[in-house]
N, C-alpha and C. Protein backbone atom coordinates (compact mmCIF):
# COMPACT_ATOMS: atom_id res chain seq x y z
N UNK A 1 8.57 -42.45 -11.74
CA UNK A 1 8.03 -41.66 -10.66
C UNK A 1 6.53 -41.50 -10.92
N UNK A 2 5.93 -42.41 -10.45
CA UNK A 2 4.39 -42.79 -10.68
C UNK A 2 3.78 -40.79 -9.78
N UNK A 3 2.62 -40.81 -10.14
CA UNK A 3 1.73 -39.58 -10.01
C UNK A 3 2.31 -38.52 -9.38
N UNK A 4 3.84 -37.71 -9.96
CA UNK A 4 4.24 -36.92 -9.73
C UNK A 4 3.99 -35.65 -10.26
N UNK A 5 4.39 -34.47 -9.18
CA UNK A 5 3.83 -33.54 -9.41
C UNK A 5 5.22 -32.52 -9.94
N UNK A 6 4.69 -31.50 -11.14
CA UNK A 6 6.04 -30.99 -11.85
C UNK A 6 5.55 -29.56 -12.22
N UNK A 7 6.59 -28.66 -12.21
CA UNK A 7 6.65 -27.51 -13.23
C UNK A 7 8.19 -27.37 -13.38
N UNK A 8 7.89 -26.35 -14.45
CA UNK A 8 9.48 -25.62 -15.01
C UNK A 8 9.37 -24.64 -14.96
N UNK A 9 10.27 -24.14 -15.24
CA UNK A 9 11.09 -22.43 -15.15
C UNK A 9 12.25 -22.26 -15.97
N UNK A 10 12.33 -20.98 -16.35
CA UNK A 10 13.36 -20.56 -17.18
C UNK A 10 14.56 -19.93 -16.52
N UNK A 11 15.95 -20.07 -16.44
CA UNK A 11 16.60 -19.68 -15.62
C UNK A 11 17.66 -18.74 -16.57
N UNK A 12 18.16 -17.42 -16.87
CA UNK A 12 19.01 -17.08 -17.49
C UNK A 12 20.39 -17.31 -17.25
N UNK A 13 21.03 -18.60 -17.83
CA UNK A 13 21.92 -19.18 -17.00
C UNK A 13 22.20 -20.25 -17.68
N UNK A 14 23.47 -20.68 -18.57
CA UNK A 14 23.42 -22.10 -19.51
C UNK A 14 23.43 -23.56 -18.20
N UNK A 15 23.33 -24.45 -18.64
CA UNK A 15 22.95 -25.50 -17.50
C UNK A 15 23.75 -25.69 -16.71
N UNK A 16 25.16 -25.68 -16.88
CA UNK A 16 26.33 -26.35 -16.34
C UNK A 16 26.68 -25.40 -14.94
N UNK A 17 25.69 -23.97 -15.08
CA UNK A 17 25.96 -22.94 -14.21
C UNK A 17 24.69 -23.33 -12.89
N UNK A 18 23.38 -23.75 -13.61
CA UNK A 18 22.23 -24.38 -13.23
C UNK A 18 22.64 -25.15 -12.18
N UNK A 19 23.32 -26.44 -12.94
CA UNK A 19 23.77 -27.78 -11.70
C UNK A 19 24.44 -27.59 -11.05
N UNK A 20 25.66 -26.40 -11.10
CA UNK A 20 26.17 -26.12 -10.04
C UNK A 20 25.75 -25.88 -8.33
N UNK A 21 24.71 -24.83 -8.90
CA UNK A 21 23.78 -24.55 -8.11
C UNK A 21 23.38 -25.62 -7.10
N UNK A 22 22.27 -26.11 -8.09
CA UNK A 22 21.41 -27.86 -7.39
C UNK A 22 23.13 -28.36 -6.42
N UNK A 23 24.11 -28.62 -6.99
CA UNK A 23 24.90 -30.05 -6.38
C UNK A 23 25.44 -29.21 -5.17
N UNK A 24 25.63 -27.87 -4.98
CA UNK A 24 25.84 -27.35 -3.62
C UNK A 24 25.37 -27.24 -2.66
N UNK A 25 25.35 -28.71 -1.71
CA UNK A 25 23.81 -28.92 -1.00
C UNK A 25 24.11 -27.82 0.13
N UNK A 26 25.79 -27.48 0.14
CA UNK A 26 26.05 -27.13 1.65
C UNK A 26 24.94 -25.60 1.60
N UNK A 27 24.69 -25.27 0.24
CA UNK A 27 24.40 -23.80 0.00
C UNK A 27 22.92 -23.76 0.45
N UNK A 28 22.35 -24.63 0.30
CA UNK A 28 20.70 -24.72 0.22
C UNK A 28 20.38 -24.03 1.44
N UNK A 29 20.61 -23.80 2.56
CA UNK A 29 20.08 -22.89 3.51
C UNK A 29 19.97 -21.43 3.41
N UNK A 30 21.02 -21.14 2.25
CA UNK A 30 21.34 -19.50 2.15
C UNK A 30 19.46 -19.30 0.97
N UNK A 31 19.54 -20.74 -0.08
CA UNK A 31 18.36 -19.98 -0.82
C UNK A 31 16.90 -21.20 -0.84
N UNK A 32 17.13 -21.39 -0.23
CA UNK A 32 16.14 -22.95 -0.48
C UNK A 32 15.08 -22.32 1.04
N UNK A 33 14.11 -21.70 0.90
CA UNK A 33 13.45 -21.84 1.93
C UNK A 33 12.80 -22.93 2.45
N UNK A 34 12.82 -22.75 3.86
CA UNK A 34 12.40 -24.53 4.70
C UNK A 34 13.58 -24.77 4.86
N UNK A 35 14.86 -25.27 3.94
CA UNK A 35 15.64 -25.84 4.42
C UNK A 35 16.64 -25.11 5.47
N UNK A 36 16.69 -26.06 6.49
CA UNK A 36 17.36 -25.05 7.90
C UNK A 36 18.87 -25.76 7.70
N UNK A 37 19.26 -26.94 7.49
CA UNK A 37 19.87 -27.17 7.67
C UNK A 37 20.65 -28.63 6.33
N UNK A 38 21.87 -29.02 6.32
CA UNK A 38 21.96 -29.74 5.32
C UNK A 38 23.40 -30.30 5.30
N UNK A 39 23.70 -32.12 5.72
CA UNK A 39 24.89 -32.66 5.51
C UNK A 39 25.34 -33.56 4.31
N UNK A 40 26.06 -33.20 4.03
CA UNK A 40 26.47 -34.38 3.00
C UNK A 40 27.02 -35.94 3.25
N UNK A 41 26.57 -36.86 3.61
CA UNK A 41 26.62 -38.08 4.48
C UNK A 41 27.78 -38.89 3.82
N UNK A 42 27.56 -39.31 1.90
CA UNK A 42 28.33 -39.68 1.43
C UNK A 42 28.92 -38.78 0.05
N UNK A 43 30.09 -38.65 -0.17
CA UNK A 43 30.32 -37.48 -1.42
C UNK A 43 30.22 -38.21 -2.75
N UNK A 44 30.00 -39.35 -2.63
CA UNK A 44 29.72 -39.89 -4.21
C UNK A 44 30.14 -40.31 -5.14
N UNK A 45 30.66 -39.71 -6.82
CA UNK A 45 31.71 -39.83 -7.46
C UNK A 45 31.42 -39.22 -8.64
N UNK A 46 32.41 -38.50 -8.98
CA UNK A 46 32.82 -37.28 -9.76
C UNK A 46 32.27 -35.88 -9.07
N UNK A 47 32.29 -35.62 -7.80
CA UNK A 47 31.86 -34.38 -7.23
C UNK A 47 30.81 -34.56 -6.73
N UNK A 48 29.76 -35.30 -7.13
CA UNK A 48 28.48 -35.23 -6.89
C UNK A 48 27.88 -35.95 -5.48
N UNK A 49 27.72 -35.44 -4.68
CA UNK A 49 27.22 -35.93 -3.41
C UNK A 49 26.16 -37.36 -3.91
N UNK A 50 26.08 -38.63 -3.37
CA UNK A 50 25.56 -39.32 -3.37
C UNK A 50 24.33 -39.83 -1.97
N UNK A 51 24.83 -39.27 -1.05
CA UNK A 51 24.02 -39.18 -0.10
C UNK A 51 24.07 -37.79 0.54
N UNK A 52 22.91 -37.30 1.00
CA UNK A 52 22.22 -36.21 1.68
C UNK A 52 21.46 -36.33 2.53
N UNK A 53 21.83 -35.54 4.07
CA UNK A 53 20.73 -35.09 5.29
C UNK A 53 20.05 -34.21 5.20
N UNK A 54 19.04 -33.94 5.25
CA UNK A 54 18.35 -32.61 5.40
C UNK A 54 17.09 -32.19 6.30
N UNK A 55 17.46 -30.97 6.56
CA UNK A 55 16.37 -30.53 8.04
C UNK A 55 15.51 -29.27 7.46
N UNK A 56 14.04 -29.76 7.55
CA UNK A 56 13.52 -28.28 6.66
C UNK A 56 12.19 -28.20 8.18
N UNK A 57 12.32 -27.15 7.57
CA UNK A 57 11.07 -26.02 9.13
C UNK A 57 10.02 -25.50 7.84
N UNK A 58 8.94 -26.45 7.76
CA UNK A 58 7.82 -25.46 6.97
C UNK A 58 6.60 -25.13 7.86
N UNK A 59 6.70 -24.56 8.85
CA UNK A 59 5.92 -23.78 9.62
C UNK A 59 5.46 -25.17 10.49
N UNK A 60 4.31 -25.43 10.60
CA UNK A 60 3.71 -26.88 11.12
C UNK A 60 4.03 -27.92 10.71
N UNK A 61 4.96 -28.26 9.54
CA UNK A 61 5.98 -29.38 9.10
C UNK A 61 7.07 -29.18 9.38
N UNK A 62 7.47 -29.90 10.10
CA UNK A 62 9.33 -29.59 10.53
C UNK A 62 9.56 -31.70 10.37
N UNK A 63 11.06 -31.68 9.24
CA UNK A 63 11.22 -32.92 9.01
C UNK A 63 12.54 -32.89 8.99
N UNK A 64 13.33 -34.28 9.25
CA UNK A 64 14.48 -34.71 8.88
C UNK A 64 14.84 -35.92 7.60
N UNK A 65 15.12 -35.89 6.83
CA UNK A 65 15.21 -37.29 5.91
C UNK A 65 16.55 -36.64 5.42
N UNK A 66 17.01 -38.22 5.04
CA UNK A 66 17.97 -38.25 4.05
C UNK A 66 17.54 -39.34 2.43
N UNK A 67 18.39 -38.65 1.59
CA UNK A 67 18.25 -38.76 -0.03
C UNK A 67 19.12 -39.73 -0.79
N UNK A 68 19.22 -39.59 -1.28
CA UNK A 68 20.15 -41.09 -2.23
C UNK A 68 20.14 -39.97 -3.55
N UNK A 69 21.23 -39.30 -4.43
CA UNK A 69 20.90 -39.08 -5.43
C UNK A 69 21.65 -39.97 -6.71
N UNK A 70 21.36 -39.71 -7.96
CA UNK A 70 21.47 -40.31 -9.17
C UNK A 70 21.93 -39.28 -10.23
N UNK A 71 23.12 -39.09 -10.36
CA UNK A 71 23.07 -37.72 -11.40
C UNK A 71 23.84 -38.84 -12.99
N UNK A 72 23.30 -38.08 -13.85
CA UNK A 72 23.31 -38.41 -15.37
C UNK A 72 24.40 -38.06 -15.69
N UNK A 73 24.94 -38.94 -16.13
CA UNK A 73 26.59 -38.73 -16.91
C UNK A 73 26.09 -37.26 -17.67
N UNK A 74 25.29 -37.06 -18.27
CA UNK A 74 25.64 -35.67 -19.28
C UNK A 74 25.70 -34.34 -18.31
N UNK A 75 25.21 -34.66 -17.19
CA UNK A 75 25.09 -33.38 -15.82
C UNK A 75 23.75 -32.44 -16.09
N UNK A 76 22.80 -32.90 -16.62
CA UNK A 76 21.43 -32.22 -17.52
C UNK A 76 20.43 -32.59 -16.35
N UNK A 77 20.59 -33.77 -15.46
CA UNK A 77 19.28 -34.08 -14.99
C UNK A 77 20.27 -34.89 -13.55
N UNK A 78 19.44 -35.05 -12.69
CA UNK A 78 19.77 -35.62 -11.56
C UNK A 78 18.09 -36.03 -10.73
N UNK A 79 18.61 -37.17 -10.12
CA UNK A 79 16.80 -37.82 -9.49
C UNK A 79 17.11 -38.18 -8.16
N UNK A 80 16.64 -38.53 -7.02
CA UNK A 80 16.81 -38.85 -5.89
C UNK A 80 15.54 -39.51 -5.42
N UNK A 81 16.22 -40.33 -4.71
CA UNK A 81 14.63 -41.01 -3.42
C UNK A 81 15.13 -41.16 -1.69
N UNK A 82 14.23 -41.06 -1.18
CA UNK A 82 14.29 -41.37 0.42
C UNK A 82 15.05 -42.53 0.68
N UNK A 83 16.07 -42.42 1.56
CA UNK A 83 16.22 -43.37 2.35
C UNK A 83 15.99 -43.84 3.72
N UNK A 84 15.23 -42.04 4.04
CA UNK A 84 14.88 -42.46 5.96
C UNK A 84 14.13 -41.23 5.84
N UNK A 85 13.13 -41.17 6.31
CA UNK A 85 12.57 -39.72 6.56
C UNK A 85 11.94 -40.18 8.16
N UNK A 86 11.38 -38.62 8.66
CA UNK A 86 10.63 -38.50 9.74
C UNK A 86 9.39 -38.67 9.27
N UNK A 87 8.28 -37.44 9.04
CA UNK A 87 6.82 -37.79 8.52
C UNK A 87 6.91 -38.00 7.46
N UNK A 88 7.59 -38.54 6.38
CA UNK A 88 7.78 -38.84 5.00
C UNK A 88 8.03 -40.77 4.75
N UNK A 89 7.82 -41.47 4.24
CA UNK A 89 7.90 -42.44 4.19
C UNK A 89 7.81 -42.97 2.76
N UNK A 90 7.83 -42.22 1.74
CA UNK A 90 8.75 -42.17 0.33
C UNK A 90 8.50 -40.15 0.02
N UNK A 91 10.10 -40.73 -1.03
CA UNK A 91 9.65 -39.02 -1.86
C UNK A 91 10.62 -39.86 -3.37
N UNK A 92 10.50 -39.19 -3.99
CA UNK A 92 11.23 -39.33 -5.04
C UNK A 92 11.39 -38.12 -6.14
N UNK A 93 12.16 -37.45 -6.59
CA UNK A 93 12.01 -36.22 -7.28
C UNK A 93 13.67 -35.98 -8.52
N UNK A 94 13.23 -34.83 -9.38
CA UNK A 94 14.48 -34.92 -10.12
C UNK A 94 13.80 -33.36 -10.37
N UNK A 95 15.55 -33.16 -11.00
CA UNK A 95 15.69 -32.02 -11.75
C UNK A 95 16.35 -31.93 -12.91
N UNK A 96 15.38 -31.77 -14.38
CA UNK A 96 16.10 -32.10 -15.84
C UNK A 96 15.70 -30.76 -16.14
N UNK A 97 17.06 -30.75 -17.04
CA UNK A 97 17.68 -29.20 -17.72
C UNK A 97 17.75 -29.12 -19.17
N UNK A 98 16.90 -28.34 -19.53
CA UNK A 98 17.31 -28.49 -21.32
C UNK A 98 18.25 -26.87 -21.43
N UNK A 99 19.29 -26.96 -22.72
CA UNK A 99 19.47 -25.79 -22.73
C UNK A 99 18.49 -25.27 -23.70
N UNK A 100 18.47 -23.74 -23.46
CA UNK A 100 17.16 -22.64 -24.60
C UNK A 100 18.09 -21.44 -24.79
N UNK A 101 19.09 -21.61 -25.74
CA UNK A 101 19.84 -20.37 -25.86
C UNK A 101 20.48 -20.23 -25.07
N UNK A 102 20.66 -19.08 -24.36
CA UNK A 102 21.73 -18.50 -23.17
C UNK A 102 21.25 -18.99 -21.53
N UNK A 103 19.59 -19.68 -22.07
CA UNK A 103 18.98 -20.08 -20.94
C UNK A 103 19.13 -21.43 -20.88
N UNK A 104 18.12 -21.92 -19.62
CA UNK A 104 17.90 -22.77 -18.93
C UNK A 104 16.62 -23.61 -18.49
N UNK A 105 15.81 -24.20 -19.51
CA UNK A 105 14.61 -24.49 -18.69
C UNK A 105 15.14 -26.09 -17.45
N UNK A 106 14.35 -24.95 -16.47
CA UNK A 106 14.50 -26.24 -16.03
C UNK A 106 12.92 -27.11 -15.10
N UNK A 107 12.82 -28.32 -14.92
CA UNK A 107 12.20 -29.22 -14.64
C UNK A 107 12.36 -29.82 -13.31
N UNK A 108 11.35 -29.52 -12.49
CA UNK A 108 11.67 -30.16 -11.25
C UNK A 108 10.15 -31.12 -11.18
N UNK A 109 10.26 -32.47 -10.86
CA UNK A 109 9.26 -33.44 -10.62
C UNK A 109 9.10 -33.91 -9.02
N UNK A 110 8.51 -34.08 -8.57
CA UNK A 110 8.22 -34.20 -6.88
C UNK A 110 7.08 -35.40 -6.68
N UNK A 111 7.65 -36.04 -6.08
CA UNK A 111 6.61 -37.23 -5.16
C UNK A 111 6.49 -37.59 -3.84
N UNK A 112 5.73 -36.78 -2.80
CA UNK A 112 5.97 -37.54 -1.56
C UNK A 112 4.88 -38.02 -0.96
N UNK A 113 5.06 -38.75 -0.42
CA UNK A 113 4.01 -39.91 0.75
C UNK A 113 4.91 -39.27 2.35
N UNK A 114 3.57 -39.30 2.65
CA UNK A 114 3.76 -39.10 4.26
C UNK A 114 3.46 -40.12 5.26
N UNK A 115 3.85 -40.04 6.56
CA UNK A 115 3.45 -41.00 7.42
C UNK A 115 2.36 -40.64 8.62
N UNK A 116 1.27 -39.79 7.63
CA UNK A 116 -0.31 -40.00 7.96
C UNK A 116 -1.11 -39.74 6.90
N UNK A 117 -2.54 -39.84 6.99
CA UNK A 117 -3.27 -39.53 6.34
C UNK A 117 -3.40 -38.55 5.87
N UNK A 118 -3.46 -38.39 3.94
CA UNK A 118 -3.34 -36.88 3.45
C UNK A 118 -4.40 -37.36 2.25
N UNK A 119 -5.60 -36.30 2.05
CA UNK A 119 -5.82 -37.08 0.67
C UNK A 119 -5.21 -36.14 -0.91
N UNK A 120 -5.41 -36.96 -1.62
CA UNK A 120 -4.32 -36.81 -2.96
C UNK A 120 -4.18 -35.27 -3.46
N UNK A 121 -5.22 -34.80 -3.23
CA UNK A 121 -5.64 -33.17 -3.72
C UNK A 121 -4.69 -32.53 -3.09
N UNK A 122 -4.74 -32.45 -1.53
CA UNK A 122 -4.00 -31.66 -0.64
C UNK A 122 -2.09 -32.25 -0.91
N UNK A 123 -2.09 -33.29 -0.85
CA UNK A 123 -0.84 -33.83 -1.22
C UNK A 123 0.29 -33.27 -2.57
N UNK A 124 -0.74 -33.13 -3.76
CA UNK A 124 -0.12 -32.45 -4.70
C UNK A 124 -0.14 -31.15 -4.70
N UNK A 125 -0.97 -30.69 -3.89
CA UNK A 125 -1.06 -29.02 -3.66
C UNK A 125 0.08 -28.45 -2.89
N UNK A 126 0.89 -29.25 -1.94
CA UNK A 126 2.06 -29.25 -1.42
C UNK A 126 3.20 -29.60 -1.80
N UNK A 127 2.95 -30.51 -2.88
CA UNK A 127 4.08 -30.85 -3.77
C UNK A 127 4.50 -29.43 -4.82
N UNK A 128 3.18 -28.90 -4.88
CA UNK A 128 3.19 -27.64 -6.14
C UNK A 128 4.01 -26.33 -5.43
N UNK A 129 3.49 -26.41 -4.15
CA UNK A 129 4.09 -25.53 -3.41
C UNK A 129 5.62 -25.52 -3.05
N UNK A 130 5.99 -26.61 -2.82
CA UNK A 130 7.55 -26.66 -2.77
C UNK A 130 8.36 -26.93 -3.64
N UNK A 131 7.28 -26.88 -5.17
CA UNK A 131 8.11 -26.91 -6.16
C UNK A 131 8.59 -25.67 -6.83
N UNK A 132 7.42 -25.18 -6.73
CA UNK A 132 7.66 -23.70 -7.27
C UNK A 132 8.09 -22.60 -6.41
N UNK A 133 8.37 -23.02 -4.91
CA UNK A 133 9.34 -22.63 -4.31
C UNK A 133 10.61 -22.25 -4.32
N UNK A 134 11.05 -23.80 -4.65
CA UNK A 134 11.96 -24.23 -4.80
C UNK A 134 12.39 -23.66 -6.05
N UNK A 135 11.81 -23.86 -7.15
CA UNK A 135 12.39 -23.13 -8.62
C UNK A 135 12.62 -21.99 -8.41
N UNK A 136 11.71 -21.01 -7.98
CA UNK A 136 12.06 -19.55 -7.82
C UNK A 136 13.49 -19.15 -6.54
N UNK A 137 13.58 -20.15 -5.70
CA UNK A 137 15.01 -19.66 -4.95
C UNK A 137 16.40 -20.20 -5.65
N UNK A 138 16.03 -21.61 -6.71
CA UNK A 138 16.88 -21.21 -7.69
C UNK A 138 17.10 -20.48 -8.87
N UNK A 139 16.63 -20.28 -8.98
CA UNK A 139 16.60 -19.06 -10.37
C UNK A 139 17.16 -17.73 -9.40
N UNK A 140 16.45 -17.37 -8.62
CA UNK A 140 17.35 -16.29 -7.57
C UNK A 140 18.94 -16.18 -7.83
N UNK A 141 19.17 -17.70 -6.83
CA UNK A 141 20.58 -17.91 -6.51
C UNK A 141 21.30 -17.89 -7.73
N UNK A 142 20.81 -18.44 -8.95
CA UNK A 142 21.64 -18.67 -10.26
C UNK A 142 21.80 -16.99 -10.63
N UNK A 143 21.10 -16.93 -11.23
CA UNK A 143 20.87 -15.55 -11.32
C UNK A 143 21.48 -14.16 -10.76
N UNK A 144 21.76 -14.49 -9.39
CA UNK A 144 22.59 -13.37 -8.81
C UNK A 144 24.02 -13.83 -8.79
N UNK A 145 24.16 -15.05 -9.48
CA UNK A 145 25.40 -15.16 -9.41
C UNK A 145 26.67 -15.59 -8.04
């Protein structure tokens, strides 16, 4: 995942409680802000959805794409890329989990290309934004259980 953009977070929560979380795509509307909406296209194998739709509303970005994911036999990390987007025309991203005690760090990496002109600054500044979004509505959801 060439010039991707990443942070982590600590989640109080051992991992296996973590991925639960992530692989419940149906859930992502209750904590995933942006995302409005979310199908599971193909279910995969061993539980894990292999294909994903998704509809997110970020104010003046409103998109549809679907995902391809890749999850790791140990259930620690999972990666995905585009297979169709609207203004997106690649993304590629993962989420790796170390355990830290009773916790959870976890790792989310983000790459997207759009289908107009963005230059690189503003591009990762949006990547940062929906990453650390994104971490904090999971850590929420884990968290409250």
């Amino acid at each position: 995942m060439a010039d991707a953009t990443s942070s982590s977070i600590t989640i109080s929560a051992p991992p296996d409680q973590v991925m639960a979380v992530i692989a419940d795509f149906e859930s992502y509307p209750e904590w995933a802000d942006q995302v409005r909406d979310v199908e599971v296209l193909d279910a995969g194998t061993g539980g894990r959805a292999g294909r994903v739709k998704f509809s997110m509303d970020a104010g003046a970005i409103k998109d549809t794409y679907t995902l391809d994911y890749d999850w790791a036999a140990d259930d620690r990390s999972v990666s995905w890329n585009l297979v169709k987007g609207g203004i997106q025309k690649a993304q590629d991203g993962s989420y790796e989990l170390v355990a830290d005690g009773g916790a959870t760090t976890v790792t989310y990496k983000l790459s997207v290309e759009v289908n107009f002109p963005m230059i690189g600054m503003l591009r990762r500044k949006a990547e940062k934004v929906i990453i650390d979004t994104a971490l904090k509505g999971l850590k929420r959801r884990v968290e409250k259980g």
